[in-house]
Protein backbone atom coordinates (compact mmCIF):
# COMPACT_ATOMS: atom_id res chain seq x y z
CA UNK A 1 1.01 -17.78 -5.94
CA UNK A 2 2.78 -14.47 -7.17
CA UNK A 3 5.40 -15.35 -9.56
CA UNK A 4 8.55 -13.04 -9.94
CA UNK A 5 8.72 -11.35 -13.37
CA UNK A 6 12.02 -9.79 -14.85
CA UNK A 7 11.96 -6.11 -14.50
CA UNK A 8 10.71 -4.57 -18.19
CA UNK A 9 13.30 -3.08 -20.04
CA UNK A 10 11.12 -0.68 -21.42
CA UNK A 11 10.47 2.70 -20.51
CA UNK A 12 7.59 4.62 -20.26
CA UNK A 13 7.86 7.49 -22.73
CA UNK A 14 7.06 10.22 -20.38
CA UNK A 15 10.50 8.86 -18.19
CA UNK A 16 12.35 9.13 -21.38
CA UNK A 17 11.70 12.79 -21.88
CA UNK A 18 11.41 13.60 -18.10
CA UNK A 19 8.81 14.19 -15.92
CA UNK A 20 9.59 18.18 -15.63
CA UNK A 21 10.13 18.17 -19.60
CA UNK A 22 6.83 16.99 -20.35
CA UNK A 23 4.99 19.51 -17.49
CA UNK A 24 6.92 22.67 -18.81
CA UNK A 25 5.96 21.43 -22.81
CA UNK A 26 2.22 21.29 -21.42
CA UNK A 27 2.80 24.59 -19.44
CA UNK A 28 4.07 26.10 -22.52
CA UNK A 29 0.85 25.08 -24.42
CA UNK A 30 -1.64 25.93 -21.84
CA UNK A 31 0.11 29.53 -22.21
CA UNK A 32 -0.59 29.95 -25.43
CA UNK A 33 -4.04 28.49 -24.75
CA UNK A 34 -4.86 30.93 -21.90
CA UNK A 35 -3.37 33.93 -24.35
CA UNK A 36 -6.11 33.55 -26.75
CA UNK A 37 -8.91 32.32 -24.41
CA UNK A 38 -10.23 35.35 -22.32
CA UNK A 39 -10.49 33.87 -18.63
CA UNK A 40 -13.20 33.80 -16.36
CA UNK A 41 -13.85 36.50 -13.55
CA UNK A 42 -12.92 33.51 -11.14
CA UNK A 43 -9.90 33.04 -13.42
CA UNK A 44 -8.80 36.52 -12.98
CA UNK A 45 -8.89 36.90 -9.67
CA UNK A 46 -6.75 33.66 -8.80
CA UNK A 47 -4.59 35.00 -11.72
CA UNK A 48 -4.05 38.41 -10.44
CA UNK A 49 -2.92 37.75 -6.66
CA UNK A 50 -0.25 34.68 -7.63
CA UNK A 51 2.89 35.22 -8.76
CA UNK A 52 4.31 33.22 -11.99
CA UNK A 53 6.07 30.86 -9.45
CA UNK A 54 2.84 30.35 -7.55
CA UNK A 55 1.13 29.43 -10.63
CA UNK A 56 4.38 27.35 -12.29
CA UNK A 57 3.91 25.23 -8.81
CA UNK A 58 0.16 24.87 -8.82
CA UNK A 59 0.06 23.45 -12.09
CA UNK A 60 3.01 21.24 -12.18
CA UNK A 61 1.39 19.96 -9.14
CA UNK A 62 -2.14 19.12 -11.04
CA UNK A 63 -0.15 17.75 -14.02
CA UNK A 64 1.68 15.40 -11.91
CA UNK A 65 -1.34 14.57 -9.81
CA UNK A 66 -3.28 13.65 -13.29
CA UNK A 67 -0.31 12.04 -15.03
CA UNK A 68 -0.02 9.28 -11.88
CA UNK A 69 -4.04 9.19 -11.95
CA UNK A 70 -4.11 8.61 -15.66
CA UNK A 71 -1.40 5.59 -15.50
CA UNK A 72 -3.30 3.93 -12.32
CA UNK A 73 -6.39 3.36 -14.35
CA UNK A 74 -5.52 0.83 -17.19
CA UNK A 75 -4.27 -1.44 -13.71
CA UNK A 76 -7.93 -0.05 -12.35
CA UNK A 77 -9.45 -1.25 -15.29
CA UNK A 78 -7.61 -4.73 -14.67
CA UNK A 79 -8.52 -4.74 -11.38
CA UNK A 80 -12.14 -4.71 -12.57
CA UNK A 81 -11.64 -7.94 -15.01
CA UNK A 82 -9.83 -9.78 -11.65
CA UNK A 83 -12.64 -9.19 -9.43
CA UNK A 84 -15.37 -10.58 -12.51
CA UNK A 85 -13.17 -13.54 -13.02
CA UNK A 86 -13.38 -14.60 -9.10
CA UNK A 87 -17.09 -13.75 -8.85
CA UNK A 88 -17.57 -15.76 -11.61
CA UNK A 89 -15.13 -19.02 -10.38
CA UNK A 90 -16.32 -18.57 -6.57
CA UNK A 91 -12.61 -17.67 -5.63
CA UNK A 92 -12.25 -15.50 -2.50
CA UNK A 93 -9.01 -13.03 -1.88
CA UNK A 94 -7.49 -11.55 1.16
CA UNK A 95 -5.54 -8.83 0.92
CA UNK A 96 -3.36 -7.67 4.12
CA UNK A 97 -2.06 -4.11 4.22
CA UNK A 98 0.38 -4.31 7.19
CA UNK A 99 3.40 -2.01 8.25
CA UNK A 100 4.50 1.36 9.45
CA UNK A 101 1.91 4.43 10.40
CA UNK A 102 1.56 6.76 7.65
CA UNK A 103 3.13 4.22 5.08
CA UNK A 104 0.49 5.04 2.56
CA UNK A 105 -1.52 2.08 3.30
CA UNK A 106 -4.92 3.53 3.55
CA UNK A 107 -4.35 5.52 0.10
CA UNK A 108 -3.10 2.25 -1.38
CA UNK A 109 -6.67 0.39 -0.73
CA UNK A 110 -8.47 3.50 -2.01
CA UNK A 111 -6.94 3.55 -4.90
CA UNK A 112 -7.09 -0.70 -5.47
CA UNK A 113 -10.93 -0.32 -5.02
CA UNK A 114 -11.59 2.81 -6.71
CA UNK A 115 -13.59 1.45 -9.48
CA UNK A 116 -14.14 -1.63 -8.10
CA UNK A 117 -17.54 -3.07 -7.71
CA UNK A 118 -18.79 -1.94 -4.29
CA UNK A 119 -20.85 -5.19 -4.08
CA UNK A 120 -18.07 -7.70 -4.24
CA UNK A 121 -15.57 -6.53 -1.58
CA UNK A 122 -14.87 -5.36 1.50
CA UNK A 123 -12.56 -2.68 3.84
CA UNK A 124 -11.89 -4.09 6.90
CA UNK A 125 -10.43 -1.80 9.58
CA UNK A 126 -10.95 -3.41 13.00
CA UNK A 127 -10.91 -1.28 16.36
CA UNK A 128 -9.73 -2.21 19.44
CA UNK A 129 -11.25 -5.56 20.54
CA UNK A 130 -13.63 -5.58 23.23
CA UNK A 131 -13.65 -7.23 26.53
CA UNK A 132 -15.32 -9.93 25.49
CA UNK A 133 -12.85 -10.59 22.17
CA UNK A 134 -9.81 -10.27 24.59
CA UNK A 135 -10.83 -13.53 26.29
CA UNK A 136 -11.36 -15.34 22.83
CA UNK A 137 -8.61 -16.38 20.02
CA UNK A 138 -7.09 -13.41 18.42
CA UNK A 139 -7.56 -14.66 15.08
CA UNK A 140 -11.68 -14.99 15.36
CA UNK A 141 -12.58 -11.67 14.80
CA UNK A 142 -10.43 -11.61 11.94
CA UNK A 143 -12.00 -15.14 10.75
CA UNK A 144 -15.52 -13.74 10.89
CA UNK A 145 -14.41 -10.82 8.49
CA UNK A 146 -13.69 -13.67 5.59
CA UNK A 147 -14.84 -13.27 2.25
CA UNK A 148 -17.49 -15.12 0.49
CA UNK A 149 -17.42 -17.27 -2.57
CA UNK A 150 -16.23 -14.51 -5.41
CA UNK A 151 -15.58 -11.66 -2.48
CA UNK A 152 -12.72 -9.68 -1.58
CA UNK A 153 -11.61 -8.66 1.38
CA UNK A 154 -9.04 -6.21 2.24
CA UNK A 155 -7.54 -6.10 5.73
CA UNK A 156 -6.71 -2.02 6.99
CA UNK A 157 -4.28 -3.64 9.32
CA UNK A 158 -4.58 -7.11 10.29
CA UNK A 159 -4.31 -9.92 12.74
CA UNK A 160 -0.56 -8.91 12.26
CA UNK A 161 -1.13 -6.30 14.64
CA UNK A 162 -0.32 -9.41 17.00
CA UNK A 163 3.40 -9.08 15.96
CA UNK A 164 3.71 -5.14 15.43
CA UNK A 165 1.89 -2.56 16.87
CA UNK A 166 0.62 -4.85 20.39
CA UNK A 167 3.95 -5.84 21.82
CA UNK A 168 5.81 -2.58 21.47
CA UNK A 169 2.92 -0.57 22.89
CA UNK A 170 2.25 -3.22 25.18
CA UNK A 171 -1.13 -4.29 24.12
CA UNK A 172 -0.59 -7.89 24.82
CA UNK A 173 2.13 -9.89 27.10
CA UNK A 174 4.96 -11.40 25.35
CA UNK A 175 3.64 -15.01 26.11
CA UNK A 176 0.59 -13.95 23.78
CA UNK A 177 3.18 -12.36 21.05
CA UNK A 178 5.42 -15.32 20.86
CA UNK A 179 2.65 -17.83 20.76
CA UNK A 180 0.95 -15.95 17.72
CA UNK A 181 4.16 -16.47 16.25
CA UNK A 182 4.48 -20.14 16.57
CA UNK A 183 1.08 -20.39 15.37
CA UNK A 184 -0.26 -18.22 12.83
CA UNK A 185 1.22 -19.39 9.89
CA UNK A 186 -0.54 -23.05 10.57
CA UNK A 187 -4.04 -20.88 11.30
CA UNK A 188 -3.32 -19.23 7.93
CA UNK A 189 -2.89 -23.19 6.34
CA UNK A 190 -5.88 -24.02 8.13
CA UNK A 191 -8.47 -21.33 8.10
CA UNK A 192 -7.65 -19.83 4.21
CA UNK A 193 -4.98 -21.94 1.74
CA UNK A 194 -5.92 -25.19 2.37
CA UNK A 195 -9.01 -25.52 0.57
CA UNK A 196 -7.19 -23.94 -2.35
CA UNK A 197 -9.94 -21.62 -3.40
CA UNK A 198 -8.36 -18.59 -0.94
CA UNK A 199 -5.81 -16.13 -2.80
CA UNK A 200 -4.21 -14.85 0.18
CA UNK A 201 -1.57 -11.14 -0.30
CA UNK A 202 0.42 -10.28 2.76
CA UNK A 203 2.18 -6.83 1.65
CA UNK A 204 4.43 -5.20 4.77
CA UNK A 205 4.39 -1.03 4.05
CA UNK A 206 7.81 0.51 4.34
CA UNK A 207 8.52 4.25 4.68
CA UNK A 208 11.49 5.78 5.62
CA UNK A 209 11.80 7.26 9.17
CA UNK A 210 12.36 10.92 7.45
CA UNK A 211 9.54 10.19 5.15
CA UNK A 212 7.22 9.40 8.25
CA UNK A 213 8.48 12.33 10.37
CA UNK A 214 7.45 14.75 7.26
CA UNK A 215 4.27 12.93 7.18
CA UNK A 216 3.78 13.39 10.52
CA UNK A 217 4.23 16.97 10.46
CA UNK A 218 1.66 17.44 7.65
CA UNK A 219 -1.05 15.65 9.26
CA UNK A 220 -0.45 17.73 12.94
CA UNK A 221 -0.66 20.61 10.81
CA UNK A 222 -3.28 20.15 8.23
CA UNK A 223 -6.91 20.29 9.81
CA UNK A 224 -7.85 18.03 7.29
CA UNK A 225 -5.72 15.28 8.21
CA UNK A 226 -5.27 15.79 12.07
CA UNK A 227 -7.72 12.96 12.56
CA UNK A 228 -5.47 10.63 11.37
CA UNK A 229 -2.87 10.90 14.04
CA UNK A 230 -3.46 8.39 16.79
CA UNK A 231 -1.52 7.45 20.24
CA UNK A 232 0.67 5.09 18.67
CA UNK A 233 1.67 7.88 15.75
CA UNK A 234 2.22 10.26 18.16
CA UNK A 235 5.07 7.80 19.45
CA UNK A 236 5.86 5.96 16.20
CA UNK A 237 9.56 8.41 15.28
CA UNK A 238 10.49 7.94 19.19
CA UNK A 239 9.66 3.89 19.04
CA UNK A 240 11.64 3.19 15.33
CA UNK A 241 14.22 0.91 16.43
CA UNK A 242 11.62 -1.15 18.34
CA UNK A 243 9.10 -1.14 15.70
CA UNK A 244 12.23 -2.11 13.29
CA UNK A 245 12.99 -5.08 15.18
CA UNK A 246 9.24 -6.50 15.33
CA UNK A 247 9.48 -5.90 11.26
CA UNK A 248 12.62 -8.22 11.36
CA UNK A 249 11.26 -10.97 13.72
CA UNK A 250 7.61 -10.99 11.64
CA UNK A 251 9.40 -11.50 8.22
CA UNK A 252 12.16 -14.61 9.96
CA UNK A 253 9.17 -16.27 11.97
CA UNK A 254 6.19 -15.65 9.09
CA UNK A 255 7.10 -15.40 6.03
CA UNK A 256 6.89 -19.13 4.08
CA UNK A 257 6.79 -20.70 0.86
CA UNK A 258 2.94 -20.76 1.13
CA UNK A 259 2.32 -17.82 2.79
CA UNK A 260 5.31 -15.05 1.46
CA UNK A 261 5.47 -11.40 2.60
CA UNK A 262 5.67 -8.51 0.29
CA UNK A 263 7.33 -5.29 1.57
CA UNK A 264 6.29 -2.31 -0.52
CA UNK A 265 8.90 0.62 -0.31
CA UNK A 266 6.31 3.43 -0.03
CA UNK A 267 8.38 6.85 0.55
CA UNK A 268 6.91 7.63 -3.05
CA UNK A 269 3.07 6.94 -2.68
CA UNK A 270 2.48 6.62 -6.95
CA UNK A 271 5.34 3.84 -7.04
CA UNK A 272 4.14 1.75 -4.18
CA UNK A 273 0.08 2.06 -5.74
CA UNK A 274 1.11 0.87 -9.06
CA UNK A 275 3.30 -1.79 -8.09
CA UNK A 276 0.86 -3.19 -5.83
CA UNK A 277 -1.58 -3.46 -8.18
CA UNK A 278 0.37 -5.07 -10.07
CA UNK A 279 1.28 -7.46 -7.05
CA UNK A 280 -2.32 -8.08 -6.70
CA UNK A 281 -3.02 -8.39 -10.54
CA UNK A 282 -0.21 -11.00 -10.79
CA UNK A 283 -1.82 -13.41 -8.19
CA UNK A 284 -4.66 -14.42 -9.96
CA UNK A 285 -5.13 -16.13 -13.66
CA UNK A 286 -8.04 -14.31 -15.58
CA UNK A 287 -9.35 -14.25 -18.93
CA UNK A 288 -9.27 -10.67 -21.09
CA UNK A 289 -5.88 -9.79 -19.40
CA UNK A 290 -4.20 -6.84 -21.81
CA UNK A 291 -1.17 -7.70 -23.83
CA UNK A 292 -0.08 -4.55 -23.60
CA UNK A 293 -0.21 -3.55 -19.79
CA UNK A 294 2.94 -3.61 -18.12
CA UNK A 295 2.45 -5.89 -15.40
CA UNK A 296 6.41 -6.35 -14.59
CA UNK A 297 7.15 -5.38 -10.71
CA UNK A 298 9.69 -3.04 -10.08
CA UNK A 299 11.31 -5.23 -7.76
CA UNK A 300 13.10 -1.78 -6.07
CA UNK A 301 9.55 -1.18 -4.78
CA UNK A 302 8.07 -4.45 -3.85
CA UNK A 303 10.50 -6.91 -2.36
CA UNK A 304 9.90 -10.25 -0.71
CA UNK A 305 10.32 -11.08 2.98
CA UNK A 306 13.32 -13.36 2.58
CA UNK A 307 15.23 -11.07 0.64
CA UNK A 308 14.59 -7.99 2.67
CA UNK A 309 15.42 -9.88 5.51
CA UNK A 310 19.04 -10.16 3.41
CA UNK A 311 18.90 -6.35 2.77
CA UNK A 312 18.22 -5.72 6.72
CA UNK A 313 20.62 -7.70 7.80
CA UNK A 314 23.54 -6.01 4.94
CA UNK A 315 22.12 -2.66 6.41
CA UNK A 316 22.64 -3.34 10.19
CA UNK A 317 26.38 -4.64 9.52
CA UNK A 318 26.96 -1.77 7.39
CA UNK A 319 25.55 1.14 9.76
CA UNK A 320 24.71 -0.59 13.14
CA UNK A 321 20.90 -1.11 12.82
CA UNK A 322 18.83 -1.44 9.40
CA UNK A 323 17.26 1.56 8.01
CA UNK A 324 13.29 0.68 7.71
């Protein structure tokens, strides 16, 4: 069971300065650097056809983008001594990444696994089930995706998909929704906590309707990323308010002592990847955990179901409907 820690007082030393402080001191440096290093004919060429602000942005942008790597990998390094300590006890984890489209939950589990040992888990990103699956209990072809003794498993969307995604695009009736309601949380008591040796993370992906609309955009007009968008993005911005609702109904109807949600505010991608692995870190008791690793949750970025439930409600009295 996660416990709630007190938010650290301390601050990282690279807030205290500033985040552009720190780049422009490095910027600085790497000027003085470049002035008495003779660059490359690749060099030149990229140097002669950008202009100072071209270059300003490009390497703020790799500074930042190596600063957030940097402070991911003591938590990866963690990550590593979690997954040795349940191989080693036979304890099995399931890990849930639920939510919103292009909520950041696919970079999330590549970032969690990154230097993980390949043998000892599992991505799990089910299709659409086939004829055969539709006439047999939702939850089985989840089931036979379970981890083994010292395995983990993370879910790329889950059976949650029951309570989301299905009943506002109308992929099941609402007879099948509301019964998956009544019922999951005893399948969850049944099929993974009740022997006690299951570790079981249900963390709900929030992104801001303007954050997902500028996500949106960058995916239709990146080749790159075009793959990505799917029938149900395409109508994602147009469907909020329904979507919205299903968020509030999951959290009142399936979140529990014994089986808690975790939403993870996600508009900034670096926030919601450390804090989750913190999230996950924080769920387990292992031996060589560092002393000196922050493991406190911001708990601006990771909030549990009951209490966003609170902040949902505040939200829709306040301006008519809540605001993720």
């Amino acid at each position: 069971m996660v416990t709630k820690k007190k938010k650290s007082k301390k601050t990282p030393a690279f807030e205290q300065k500033g985040t552009t402080a720190t780049i422009k001191k490095v910027v600085d440096t790497l000027d003085k650097d470049f002035s008495s290093h003779k660059p490359d004919e690749k060099s030149r060429k990229i140097l002669s056809v950008l202009k100072n602000k071209d270059k300003e942005e490009i390497v703020e942008a790799a500074l930042l983008k190596y600063y957030n790597s940097e402070e991911l990998k003591p938590y990866q390094a963690e990550l590593i001594k979690m997954q040795a300590h349940l191989e080693k006890t036979g304890k099995k984890m399931i890990i849930l990444f639920d939510g919103r489209d292009a909520s950041g939950k696919g970079g999330t589990i590549r970032r969690v696994t990154r230097y993980m040992n390949e043998k000892r888990y599992r991505i799990v990103a089910l299709g659409k089930p086939t004829d055969v699956q539709k006439t047999e209990l939702h939850m089985k072809r989840y089931i036979e995706q379970f981890p083994h003794a010292g395995e983990i498993v993370l879910f790329d969307r889950s059976w949650y998909n029951r309570a989301m995604v299905e009943p506002v695009m109308g992929f099941c009736t609402n007879d099948q929704y509301q019964r998956f309601l009544r019922k999951v949380t005893t399948y969850e008591q049944n099929f993974i906590l009740d022997a006690g040796k299951t570790v079981l993370l249900k963390l709900y992906f929030s992104v801001s309707k303007e954050e997902q609309a500028r996500r949106f955009d960058r995916r239709k007009n990146d080749p790159l990323r075009q793959w990505k968008l799917s029938e149900v993005d395409l109508q994602a911005q147009d469907l909020w308010d329904e979507f919205t609702e299903k968020k509030r109904v999951l959290l009142k109807k399936t979140h529990t002592d014994k089986s808690k949600w975790y939403v993870v505010r996600s508009d900034d991608k670096h926030l919601a990847r450390r804090e989750t692995m913190k999230l996950i870190l924080n769920s387990v008791k292992y031996r060589g955990r560092s002393r000196k690793l922050d493991f406190n949750i911001d708990d601006n970025t990771v909030i549990q179901g009951n209490r966003e439930l609170k902040i949902m409600k505040k939200q829709k009295k306040q301006f008519g409907a809540p605001l993720s």
